[in-house]
C-alpha atoms as a PDB file:
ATOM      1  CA  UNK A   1       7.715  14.187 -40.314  1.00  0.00           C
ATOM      2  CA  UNK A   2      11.392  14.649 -41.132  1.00  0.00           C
ATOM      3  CA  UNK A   3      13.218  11.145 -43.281  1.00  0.00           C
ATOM      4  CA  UNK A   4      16.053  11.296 -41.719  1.00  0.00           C
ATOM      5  CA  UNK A   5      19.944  10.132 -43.036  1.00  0.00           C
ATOM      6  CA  UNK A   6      20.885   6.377 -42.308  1.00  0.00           C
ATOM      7  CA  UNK A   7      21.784   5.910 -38.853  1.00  0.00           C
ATOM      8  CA  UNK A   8      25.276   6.160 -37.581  1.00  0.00           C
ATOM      9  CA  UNK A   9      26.377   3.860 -34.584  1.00  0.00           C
ATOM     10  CA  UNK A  10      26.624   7.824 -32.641  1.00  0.00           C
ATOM     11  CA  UNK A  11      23.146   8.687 -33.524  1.00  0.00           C
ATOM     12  CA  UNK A  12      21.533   5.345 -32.421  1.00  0.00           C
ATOM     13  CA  UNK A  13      23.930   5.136 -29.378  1.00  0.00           C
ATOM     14  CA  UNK A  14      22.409   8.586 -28.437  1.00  0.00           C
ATOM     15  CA  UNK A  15      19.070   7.759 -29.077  1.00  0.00           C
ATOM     16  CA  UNK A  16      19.468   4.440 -26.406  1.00  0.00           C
ATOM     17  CA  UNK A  17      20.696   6.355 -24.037  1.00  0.00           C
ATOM     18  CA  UNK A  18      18.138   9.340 -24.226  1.00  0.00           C
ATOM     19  CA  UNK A  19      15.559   6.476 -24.342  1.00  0.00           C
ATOM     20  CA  UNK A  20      17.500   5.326 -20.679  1.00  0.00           C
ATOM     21  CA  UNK A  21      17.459   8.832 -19.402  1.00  0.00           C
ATOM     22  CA  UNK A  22      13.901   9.213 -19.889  1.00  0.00           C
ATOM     23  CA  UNK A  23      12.820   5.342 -18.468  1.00  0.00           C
ATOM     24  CA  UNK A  24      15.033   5.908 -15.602  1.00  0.00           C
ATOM     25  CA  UNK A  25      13.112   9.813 -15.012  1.00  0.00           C
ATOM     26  CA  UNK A  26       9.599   7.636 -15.504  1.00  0.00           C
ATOM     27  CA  UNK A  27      10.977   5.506 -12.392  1.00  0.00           C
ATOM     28  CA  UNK A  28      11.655   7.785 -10.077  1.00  0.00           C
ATOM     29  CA  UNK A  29       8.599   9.966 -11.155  1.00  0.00           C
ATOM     30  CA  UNK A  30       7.152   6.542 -10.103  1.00  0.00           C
ATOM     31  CA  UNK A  31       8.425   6.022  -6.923  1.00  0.00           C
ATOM     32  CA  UNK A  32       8.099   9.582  -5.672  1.00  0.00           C
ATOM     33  CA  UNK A  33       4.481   9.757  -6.346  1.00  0.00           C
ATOM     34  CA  UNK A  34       1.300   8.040  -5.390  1.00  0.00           C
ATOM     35  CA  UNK A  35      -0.629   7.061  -2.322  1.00  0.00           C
ATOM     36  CA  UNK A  36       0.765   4.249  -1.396  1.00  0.00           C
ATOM     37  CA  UNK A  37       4.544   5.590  -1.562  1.00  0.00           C
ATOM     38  CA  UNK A  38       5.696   6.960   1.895  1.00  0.00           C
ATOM     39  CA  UNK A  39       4.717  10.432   2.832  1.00  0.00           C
ATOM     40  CA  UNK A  40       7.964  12.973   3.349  1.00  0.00           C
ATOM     41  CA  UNK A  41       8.038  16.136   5.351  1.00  0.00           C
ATOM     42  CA  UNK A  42       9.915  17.800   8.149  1.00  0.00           C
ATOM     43  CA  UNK A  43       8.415  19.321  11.554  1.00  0.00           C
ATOM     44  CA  UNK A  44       9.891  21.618  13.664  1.00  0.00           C
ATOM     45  CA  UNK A  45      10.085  20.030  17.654  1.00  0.00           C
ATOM     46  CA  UNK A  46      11.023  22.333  20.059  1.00  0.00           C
ATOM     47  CA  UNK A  47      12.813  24.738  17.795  1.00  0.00           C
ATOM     48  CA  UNK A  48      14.589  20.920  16.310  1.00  0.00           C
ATOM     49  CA  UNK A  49      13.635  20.009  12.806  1.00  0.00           C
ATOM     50  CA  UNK A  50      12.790  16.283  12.759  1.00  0.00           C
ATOM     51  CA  UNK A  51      12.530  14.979   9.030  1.00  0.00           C
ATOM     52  CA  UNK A  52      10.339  11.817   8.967  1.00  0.00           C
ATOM     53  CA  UNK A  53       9.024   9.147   6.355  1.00  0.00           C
ATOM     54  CA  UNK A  54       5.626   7.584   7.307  1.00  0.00           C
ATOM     55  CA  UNK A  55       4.860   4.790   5.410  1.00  0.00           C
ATOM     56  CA  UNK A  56       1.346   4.189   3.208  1.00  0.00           C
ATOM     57  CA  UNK A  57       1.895   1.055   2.787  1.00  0.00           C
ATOM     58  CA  UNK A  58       2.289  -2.810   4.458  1.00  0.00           C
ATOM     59  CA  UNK A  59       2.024  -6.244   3.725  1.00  0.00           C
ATOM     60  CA  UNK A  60      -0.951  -8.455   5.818  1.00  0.00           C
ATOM     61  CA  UNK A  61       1.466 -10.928   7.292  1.00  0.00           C
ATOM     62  CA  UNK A  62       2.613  -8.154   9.484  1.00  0.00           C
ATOM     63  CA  UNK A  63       1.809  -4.758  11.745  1.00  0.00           C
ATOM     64  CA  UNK A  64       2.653  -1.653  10.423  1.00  0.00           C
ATOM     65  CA  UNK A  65       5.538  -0.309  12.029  1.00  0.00           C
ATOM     66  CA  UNK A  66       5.185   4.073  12.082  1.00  0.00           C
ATOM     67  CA  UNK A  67       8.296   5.400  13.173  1.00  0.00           C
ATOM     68  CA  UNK A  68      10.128   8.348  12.848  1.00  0.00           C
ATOM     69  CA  UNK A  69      13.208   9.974  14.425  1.00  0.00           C
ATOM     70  CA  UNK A  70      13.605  10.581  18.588  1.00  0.00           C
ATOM     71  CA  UNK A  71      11.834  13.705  18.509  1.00  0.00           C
ATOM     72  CA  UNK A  72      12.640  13.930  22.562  1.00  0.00           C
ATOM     73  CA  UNK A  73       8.860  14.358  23.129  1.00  0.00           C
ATOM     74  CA  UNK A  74       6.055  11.262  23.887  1.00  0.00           C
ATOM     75  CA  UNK A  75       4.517  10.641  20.766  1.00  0.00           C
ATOM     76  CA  UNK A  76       0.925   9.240  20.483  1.00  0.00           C
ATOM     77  CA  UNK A  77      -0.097   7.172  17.591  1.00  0.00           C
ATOM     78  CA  UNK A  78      -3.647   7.688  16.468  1.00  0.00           C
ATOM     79  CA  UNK A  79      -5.367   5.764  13.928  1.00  0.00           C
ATOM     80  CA  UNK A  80      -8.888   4.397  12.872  1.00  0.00           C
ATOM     81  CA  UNK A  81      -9.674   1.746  10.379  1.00  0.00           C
ATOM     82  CA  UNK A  82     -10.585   3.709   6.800  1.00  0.00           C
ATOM     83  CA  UNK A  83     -13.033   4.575   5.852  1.00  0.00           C
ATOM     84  CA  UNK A  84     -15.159   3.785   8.615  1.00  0.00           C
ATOM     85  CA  UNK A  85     -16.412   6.515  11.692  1.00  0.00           C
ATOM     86  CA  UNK A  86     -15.424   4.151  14.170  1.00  0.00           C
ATOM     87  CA  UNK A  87     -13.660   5.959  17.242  1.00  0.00           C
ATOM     88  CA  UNK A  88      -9.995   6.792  16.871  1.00  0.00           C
ATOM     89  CA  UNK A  89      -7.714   4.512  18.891  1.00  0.00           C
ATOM     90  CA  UNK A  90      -4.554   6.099  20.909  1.00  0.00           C
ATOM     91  CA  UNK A  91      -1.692   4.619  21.824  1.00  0.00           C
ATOM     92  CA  UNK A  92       1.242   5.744  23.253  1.00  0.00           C
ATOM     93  CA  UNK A  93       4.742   5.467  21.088  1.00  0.00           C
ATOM     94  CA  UNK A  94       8.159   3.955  22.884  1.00  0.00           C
ATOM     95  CA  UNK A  95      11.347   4.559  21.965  1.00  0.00           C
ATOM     96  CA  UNK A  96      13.330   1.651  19.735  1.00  0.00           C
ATOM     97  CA  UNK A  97      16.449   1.970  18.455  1.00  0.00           C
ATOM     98  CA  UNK A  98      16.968  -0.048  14.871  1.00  0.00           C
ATOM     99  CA  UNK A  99      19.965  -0.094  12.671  1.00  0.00           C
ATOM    100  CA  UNK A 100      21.910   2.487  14.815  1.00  0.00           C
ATOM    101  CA  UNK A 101      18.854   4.973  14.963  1.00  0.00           C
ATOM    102  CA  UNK A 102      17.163   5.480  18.105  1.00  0.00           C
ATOM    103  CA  UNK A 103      13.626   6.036  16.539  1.00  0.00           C
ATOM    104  CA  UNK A 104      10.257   6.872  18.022  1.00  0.00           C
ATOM    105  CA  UNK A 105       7.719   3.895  16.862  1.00  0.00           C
ATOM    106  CA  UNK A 106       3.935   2.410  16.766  1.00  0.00           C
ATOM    107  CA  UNK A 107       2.574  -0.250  15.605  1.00  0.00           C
ATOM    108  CA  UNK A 108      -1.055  -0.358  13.239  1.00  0.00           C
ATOM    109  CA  UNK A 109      -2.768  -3.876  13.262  1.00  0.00           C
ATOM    110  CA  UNK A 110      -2.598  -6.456  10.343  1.00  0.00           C
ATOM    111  CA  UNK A 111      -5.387  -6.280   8.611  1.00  0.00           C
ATOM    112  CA  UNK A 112      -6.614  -8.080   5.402  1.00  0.00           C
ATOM    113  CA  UNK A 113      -5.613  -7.668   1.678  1.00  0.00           C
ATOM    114  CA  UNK A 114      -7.072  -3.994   0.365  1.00  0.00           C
ATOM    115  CA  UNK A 115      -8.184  -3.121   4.263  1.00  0.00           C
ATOM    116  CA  UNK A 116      -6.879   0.226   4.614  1.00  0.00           C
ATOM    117  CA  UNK A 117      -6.116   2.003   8.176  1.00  0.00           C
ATOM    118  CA  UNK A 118      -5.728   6.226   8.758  1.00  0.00           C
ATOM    119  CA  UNK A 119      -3.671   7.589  10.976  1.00  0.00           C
ATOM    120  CA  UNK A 120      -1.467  10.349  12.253  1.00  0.00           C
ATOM    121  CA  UNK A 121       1.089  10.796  14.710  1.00  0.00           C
ATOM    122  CA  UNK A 122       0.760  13.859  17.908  1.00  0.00           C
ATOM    123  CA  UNK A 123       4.065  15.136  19.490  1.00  0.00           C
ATOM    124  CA  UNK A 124       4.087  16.358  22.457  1.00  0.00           C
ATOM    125  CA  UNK A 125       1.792  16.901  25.959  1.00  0.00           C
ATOM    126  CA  UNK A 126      -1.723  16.422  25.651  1.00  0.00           C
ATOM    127  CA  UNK A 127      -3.100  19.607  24.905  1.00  0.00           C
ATOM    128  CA  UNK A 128      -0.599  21.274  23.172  1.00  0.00           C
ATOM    129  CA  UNK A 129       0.417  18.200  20.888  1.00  0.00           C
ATOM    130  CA  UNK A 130       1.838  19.033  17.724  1.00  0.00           C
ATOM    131  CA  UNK A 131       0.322  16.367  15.054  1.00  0.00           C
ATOM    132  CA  UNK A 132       1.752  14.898  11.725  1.00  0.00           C
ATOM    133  CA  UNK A 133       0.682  15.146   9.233  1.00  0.00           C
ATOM    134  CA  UNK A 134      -0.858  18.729   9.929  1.00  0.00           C
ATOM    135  CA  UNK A 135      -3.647  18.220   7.140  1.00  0.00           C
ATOM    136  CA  UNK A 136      -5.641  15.075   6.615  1.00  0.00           C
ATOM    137  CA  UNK A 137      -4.399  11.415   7.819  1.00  0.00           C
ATOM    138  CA  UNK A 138      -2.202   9.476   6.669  1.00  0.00           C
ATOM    139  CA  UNK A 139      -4.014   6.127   4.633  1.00  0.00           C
ATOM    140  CA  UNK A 140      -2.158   2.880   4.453  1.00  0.00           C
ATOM    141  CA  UNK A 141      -3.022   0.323   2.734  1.00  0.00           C
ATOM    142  CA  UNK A 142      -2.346  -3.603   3.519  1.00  0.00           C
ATOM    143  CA  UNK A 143      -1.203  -6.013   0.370  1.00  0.00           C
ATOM    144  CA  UNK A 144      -0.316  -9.950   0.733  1.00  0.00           C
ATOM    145  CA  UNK A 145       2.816 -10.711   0.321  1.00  0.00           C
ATOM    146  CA  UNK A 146       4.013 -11.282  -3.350  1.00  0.00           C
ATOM    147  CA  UNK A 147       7.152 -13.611  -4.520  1.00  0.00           C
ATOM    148  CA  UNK A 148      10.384 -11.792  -5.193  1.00  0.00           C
ATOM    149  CA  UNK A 149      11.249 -13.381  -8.331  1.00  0.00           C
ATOM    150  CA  UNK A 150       7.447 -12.709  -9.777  1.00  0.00           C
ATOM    151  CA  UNK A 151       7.309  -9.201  -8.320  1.00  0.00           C
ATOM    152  CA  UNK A 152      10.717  -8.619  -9.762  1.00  0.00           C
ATOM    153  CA  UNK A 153       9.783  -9.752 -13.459  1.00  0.00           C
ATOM    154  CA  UNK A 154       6.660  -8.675 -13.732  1.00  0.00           C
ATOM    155  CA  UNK A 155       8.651  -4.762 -12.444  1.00  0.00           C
ATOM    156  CA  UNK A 156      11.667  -5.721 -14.803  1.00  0.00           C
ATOM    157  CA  UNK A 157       9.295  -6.336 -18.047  1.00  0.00           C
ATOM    158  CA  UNK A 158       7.233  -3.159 -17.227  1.00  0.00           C
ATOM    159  CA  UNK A 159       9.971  -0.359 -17.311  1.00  0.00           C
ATOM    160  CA  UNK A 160      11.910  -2.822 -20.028  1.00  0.00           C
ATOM    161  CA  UNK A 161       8.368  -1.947 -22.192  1.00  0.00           C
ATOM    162  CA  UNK A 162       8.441   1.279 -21.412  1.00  0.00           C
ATOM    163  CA  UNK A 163      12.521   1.565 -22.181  1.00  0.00           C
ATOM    164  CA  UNK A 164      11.831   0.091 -25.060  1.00  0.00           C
ATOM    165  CA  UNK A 165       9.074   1.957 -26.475  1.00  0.00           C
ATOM    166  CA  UNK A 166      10.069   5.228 -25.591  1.00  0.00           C
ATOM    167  CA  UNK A 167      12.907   3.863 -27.968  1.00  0.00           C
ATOM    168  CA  UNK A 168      10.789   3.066 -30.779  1.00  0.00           C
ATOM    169  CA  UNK A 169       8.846   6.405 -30.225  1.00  0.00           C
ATOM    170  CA  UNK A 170      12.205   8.399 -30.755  1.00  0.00           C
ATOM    171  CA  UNK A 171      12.969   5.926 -33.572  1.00  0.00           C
ATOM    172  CA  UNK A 172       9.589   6.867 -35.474  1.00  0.00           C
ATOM    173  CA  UNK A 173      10.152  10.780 -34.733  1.00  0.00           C
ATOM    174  CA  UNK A 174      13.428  10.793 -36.125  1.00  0.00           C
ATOM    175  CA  UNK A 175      13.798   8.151 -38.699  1.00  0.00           C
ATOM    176  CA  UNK A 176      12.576   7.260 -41.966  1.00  0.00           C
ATOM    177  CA  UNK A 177      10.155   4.059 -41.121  1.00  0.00           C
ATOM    178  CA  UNK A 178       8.451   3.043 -38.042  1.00  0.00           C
ATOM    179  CA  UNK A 179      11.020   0.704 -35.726  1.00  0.00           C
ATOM    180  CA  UNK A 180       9.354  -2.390 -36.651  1.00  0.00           C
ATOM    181  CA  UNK A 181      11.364  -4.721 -34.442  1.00  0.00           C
ATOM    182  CA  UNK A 182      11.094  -2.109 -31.071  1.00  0.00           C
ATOM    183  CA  UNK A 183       7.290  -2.508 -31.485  1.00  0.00           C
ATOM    184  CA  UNK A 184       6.646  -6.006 -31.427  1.00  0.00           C
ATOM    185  CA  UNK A 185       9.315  -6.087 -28.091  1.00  0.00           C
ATOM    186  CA  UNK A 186       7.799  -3.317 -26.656  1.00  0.00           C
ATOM    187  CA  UNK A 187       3.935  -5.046 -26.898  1.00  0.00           C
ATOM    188  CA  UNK A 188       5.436  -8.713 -26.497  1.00  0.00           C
ATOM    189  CA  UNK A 189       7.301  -6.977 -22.952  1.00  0.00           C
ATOM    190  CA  UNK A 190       3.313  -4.941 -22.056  1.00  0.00           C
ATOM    191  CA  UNK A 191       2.067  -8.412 -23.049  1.00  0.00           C
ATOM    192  CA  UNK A 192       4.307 -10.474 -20.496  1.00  0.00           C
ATOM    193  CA  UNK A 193       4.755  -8.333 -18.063  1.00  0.00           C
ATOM    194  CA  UNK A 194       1.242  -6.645 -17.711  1.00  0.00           C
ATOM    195  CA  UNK A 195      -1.328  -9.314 -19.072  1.00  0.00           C
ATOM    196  CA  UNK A 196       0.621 -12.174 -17.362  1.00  0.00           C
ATOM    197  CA  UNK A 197       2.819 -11.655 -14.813  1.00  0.00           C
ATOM    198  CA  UNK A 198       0.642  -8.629 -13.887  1.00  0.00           C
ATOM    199  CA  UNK A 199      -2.705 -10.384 -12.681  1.00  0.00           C
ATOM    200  CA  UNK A 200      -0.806 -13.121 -11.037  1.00  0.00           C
ATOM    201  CA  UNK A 201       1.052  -9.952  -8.462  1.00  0.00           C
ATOM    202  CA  UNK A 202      -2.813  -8.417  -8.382  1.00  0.00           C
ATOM    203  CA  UNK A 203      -3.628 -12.158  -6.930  1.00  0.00           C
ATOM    204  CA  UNK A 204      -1.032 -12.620  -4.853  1.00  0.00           C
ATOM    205  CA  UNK A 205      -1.645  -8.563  -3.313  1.00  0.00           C
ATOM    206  CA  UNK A 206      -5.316  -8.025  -3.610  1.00  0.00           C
ATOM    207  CA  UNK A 207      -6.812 -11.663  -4.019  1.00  0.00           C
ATOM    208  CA  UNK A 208      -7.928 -11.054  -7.425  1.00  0.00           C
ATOM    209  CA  UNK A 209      -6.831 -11.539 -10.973  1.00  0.00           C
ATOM    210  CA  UNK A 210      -8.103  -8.824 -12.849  1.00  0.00           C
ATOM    211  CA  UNK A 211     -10.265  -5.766 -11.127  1.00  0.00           C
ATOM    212  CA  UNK A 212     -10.081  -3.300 -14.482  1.00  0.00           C
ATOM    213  CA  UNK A 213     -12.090  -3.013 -17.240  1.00  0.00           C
ATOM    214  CA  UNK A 214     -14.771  -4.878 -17.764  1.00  0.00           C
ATOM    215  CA  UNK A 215     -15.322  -6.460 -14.005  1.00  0.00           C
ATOM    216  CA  UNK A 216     -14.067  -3.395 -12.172  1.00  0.00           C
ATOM    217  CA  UNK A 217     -12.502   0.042 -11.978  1.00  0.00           C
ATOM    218  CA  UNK A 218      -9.104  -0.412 -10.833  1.00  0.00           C
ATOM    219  CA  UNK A 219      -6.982   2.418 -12.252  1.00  0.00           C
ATOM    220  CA  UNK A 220      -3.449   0.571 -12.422  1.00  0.00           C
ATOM    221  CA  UNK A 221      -5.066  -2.160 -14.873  1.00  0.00           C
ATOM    222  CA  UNK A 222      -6.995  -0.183 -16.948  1.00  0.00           C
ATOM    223  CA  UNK A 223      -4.077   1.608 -17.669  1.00  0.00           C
ATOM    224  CA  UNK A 224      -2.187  -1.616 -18.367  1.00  0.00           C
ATOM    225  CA  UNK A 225      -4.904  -2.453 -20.872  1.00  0.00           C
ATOM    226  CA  UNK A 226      -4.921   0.696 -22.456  1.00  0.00           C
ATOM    227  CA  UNK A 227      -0.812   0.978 -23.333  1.00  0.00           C
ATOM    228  CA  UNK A 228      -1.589  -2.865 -24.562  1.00  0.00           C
ATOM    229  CA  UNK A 229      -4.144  -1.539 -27.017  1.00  0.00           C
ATOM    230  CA  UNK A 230      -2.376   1.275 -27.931  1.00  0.00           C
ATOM    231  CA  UNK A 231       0.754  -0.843 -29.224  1.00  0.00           C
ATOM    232  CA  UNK A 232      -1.807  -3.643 -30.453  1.00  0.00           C
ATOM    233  CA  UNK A 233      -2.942  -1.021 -32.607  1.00  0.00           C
ATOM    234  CA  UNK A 234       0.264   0.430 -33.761  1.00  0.00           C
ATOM    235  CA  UNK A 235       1.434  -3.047 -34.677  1.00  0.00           C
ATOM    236  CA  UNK A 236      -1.741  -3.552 -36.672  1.00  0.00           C
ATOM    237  CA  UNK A 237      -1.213  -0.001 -38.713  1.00  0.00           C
ATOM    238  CA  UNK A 238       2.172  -0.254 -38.956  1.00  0.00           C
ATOM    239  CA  UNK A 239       1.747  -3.656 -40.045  1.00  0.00           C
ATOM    240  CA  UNK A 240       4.736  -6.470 -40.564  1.00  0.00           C
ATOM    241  CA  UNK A 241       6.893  -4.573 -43.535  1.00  0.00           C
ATOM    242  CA  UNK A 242       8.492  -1.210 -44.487  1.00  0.00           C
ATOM    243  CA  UNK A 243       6.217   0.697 -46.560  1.00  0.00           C
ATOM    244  CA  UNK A 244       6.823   3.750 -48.780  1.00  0.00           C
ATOM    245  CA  UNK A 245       6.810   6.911 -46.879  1.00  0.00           C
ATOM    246  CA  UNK A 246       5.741   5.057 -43.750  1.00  0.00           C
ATOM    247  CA  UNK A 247       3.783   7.990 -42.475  1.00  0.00           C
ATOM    248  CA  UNK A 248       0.991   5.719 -40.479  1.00  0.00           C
ATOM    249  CA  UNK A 249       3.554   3.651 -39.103  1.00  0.00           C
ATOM    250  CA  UNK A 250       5.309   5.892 -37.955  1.00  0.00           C
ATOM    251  CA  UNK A 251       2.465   8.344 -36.379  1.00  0.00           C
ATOM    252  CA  UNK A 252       0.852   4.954 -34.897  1.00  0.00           C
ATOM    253  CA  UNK A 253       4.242   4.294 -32.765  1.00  0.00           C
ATOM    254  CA  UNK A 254       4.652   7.415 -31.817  1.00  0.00           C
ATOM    255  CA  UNK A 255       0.710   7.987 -30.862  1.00  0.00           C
ATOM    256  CA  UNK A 256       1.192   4.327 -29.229  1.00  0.00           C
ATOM    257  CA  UNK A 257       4.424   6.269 -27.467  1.00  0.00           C
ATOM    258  CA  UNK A 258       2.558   9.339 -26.321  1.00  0.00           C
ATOM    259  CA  UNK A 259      -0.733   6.886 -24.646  1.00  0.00           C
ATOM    260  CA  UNK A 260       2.217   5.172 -22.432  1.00  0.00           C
ATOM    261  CA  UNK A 261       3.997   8.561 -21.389  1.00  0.00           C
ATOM    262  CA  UNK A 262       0.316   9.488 -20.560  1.00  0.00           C
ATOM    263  CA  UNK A 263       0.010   6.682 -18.419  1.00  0.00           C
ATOM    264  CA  UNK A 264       2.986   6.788 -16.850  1.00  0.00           C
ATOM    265  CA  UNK A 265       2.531  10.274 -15.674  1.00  0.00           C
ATOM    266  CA  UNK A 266      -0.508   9.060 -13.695  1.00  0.00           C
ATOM    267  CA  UNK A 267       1.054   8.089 -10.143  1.00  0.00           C
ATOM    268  CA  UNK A 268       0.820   4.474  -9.572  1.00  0.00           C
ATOM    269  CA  UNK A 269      -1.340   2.599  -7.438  1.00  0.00           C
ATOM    270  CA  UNK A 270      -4.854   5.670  -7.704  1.00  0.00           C
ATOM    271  CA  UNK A 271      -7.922   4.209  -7.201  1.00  0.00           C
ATOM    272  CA  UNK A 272      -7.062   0.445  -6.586  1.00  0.00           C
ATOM    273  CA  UNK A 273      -8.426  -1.830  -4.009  1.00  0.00           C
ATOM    274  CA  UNK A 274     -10.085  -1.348  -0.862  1.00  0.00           C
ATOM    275  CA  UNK A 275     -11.645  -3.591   1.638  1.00  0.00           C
ATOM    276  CA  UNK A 276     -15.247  -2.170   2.303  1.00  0.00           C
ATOM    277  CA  UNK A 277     -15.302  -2.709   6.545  1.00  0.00           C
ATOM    278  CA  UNK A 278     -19.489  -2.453   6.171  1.00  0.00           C
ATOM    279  CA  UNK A 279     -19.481  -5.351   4.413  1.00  0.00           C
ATOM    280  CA  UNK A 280     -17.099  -7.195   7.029  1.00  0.00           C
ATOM    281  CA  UNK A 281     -19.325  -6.073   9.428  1.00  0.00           C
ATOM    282  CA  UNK A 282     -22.384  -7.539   8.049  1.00  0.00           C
ATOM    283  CA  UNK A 283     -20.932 -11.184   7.859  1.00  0.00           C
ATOM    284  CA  UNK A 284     -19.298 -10.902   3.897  1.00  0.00           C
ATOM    285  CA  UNK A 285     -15.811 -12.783   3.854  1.00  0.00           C
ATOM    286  CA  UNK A 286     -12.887 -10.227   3.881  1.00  0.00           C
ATOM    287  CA  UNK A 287     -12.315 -11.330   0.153  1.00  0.00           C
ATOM    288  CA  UNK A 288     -15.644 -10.950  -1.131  1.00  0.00           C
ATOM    289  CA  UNK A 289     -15.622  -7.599   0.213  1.00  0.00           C
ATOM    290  CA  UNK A 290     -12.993  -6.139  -1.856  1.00  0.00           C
ATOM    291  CA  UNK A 291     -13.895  -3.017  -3.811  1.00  0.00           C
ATOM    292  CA  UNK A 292     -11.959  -1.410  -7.029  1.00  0.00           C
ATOM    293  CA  UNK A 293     -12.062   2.241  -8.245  1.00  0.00           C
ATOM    294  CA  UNK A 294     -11.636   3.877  -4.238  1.00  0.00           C
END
């Protein structure tokens, strides 16, 4: 690894703001990815492309409103609970018109925390109804409702870790000595904002505090756990002072770097929670019957 000159206020303003760059591409990698981010496409309507944005997602206190722009056919909403082979349910769309947009819309049923519901919409006469999406259905998944202000710090400390971090991981690539300081914000941020704040939003959504390793499989904790350890560990081999050379300092941030880019390349929200309906069915309490790892 290069030992680089002593920084100059240009070099470590560049390095912030490459840092920012990169954070703020994580985020909307984040937000475009996913199953439970709203599905984007565009059909073509009697020769009129209609763009639409179906949503994957809802909280329990209300019904899930599907909706998409007046394609100027009926529209039939079809949907099932998932994953169950219980009939499919029709029922016809009506035309609303919300915000200034006169909108084609259905409604899906509350259902409880993790219960899940697939769908699709068909356009058109019966017979020769065009559907959306033209693959598989659409699944969307029901959450309780979480705070603002603990949904919005537990979101602000994750990306400021990962801000952060990425920070310390250019620090350690082109400096001299691993960023010391960084570290111990970027795990005391992972530490706050995904071993605290984190469980108390998985409560509030899913009815559970922790569903990842070692009670369950969920995907989005396990990862949490694993960029925790990672930066546990590079704090440990780096250790509390400067040391000659400061080669295994400086590979442990920057391995400790590489296991969150990992993770954060993994869309958000893969194999969480689900509500198993067979257990519902035998008599289990909706919260009892709450699966990880689907």
């Amino acid at each position: 690894m290069p030992v680089s000159a002593p920084s100059s206020p240009l070099r470590t303003a560049s390095l912030w703001l490459l840092a920012a760059l990169l954070m703020a591409a994580t985020v909307v990698y984040q937000r475009r990815t996913g199953p439970t981010h709203p599905l984007r496409g565009t059909a073509v309507i009697q020769q009129k492309a209609v763009a639409y944005r179906l949503i994957r997602s809802e909280e329990t206190v209300r019904e899930a409103r599907v909706a998409l722009p007046d394609p100027g056919v009926p529209g039939t909403l079809v949907w099932r609970r998932f994953p169950t082979q219980e009939p499919w349910t029709r029922q016809p769309m009506a035309i609303e018109t919300r915000d200034g947009k006169t909108e084609l819309a259905g409604y899906l049923p509350k259902q409880p925390p993790a219960g899940k519901v697939e769908y699709a919409v068909e356009l058109g006469a019966a017979g020769s109804a065009q559907r959306i999406p033209g693959g598989d259905p659409i699944v969307l998944r029901y959450k309780g409702p979480v705070s603002p202000a603990l949904l919005v710090s537990h979101v602000a400390m994750m990306f400021l870790a990962v801000f952060i971090g990425l920070r310390a991981g250019l620090g350690a690539l082109l400096g001299a000595t691993a960023p010391r300081r960084l570290m111990w914000v970027t795990l005391a941020c992972l530490t706050l904002g995904g071993l605290i704040l984190g469980p108390f939003v998985q409560k509030a959504t899913f009815g559970a505090y922790w569903t990842g390793f070692p009670w369950g499989y969920d995907l989005t904790d396990n990862k949490t756990l694993l960029m925790w350890l990672a930066w546990g560990l590079a704090a440990l081999a780096a250790g509390p002072r400067s040391r000659p050379g400061d080669v295994l300092g400086r590979a442990a941030v920057l391995a400790a770097t590489l296991a969150m880019a990992v993770v954060y390349l993994i869309p958000h929200s893969l194999r969480g929670s689900q509500l198993d309906y067979s257990k519902v069915r035998s008599g289990a309490d909706a919260a009892q019957a709450v699966v990880t790892g689907r």
